[in-house]
Protein backbone atom coordinates (compact mmCIF):
# COMPACT_ATOMS: atom_id res chain seq x y z
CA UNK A 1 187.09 94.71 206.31
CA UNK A 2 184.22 92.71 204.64
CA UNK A 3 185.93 91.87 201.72
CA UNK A 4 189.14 90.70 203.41
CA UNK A 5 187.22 88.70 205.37
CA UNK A 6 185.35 87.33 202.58
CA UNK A 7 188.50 86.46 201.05
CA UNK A 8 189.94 84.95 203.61
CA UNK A 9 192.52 87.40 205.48
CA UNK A 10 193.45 87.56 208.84
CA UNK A 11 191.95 90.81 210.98
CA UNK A 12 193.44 92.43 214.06
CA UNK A 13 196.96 92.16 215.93
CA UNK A 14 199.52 89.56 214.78
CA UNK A 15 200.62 86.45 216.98
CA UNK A 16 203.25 87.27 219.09
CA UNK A 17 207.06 84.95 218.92
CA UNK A 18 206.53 81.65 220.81
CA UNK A 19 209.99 80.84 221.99
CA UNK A 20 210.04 76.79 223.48
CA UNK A 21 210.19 76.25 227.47
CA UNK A 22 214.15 74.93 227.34
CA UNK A 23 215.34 77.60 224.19
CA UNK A 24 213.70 80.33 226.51
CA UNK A 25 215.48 79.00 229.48
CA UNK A 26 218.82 78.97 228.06
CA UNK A 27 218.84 82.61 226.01
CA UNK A 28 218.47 83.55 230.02
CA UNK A 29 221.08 81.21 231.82
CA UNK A 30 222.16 84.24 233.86
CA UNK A 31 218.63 84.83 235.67
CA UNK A 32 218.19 81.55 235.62
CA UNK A 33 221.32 80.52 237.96
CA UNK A 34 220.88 84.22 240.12
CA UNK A 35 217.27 82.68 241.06
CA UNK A 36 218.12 79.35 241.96
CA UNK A 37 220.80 80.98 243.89
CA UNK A 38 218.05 82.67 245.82
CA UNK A 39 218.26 86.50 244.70
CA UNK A 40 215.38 88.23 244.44
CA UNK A 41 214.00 89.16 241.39
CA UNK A 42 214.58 92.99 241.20
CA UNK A 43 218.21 92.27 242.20
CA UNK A 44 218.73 89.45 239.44
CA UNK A 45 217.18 92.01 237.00
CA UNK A 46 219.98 94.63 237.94
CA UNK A 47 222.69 92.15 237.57
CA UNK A 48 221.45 90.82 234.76
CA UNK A 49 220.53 93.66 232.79
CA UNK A 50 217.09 92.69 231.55
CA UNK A 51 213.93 93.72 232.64
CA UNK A 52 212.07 93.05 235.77
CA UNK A 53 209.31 91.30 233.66
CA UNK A 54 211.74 89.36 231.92
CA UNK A 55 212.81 87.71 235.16
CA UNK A 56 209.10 86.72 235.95
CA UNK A 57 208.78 84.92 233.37
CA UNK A 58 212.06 82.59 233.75
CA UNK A 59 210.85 82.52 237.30
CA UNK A 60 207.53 81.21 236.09
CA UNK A 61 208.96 78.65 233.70
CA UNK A 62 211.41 77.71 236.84
């Protein structure tokens, strides 16, 4: 670990994908239009076949 530090490496989990506010937005038009309709967000997931967590974070963005 010393020597890749030495040399300059990067230690320890990669970054994770950073997807834009709008590109995000649109790869999820679905949940997007369910929530503005007013569903709730367990619903929208069903319908939408994504995950609950997935929805939150549209919602967030929202």
């Amino acid at each position: 670990m010393e020597e890749a530090r030495r040399q300059g490496k990067k230690i320890g989990r990669p970054d994770g994908a950073m997807e834009e506010r709008a590109t995000f937005l649109k790869k999820y038009g679905s949940v997007t239009r369910n929530l503005r309709a007013g569903l709730s967000v367990r619903k929208t997931a069903k319908l939408c076949e994504v995950s609950i967590n997935t929805v939150r974070k549209v919602k967030a963005l929202l």
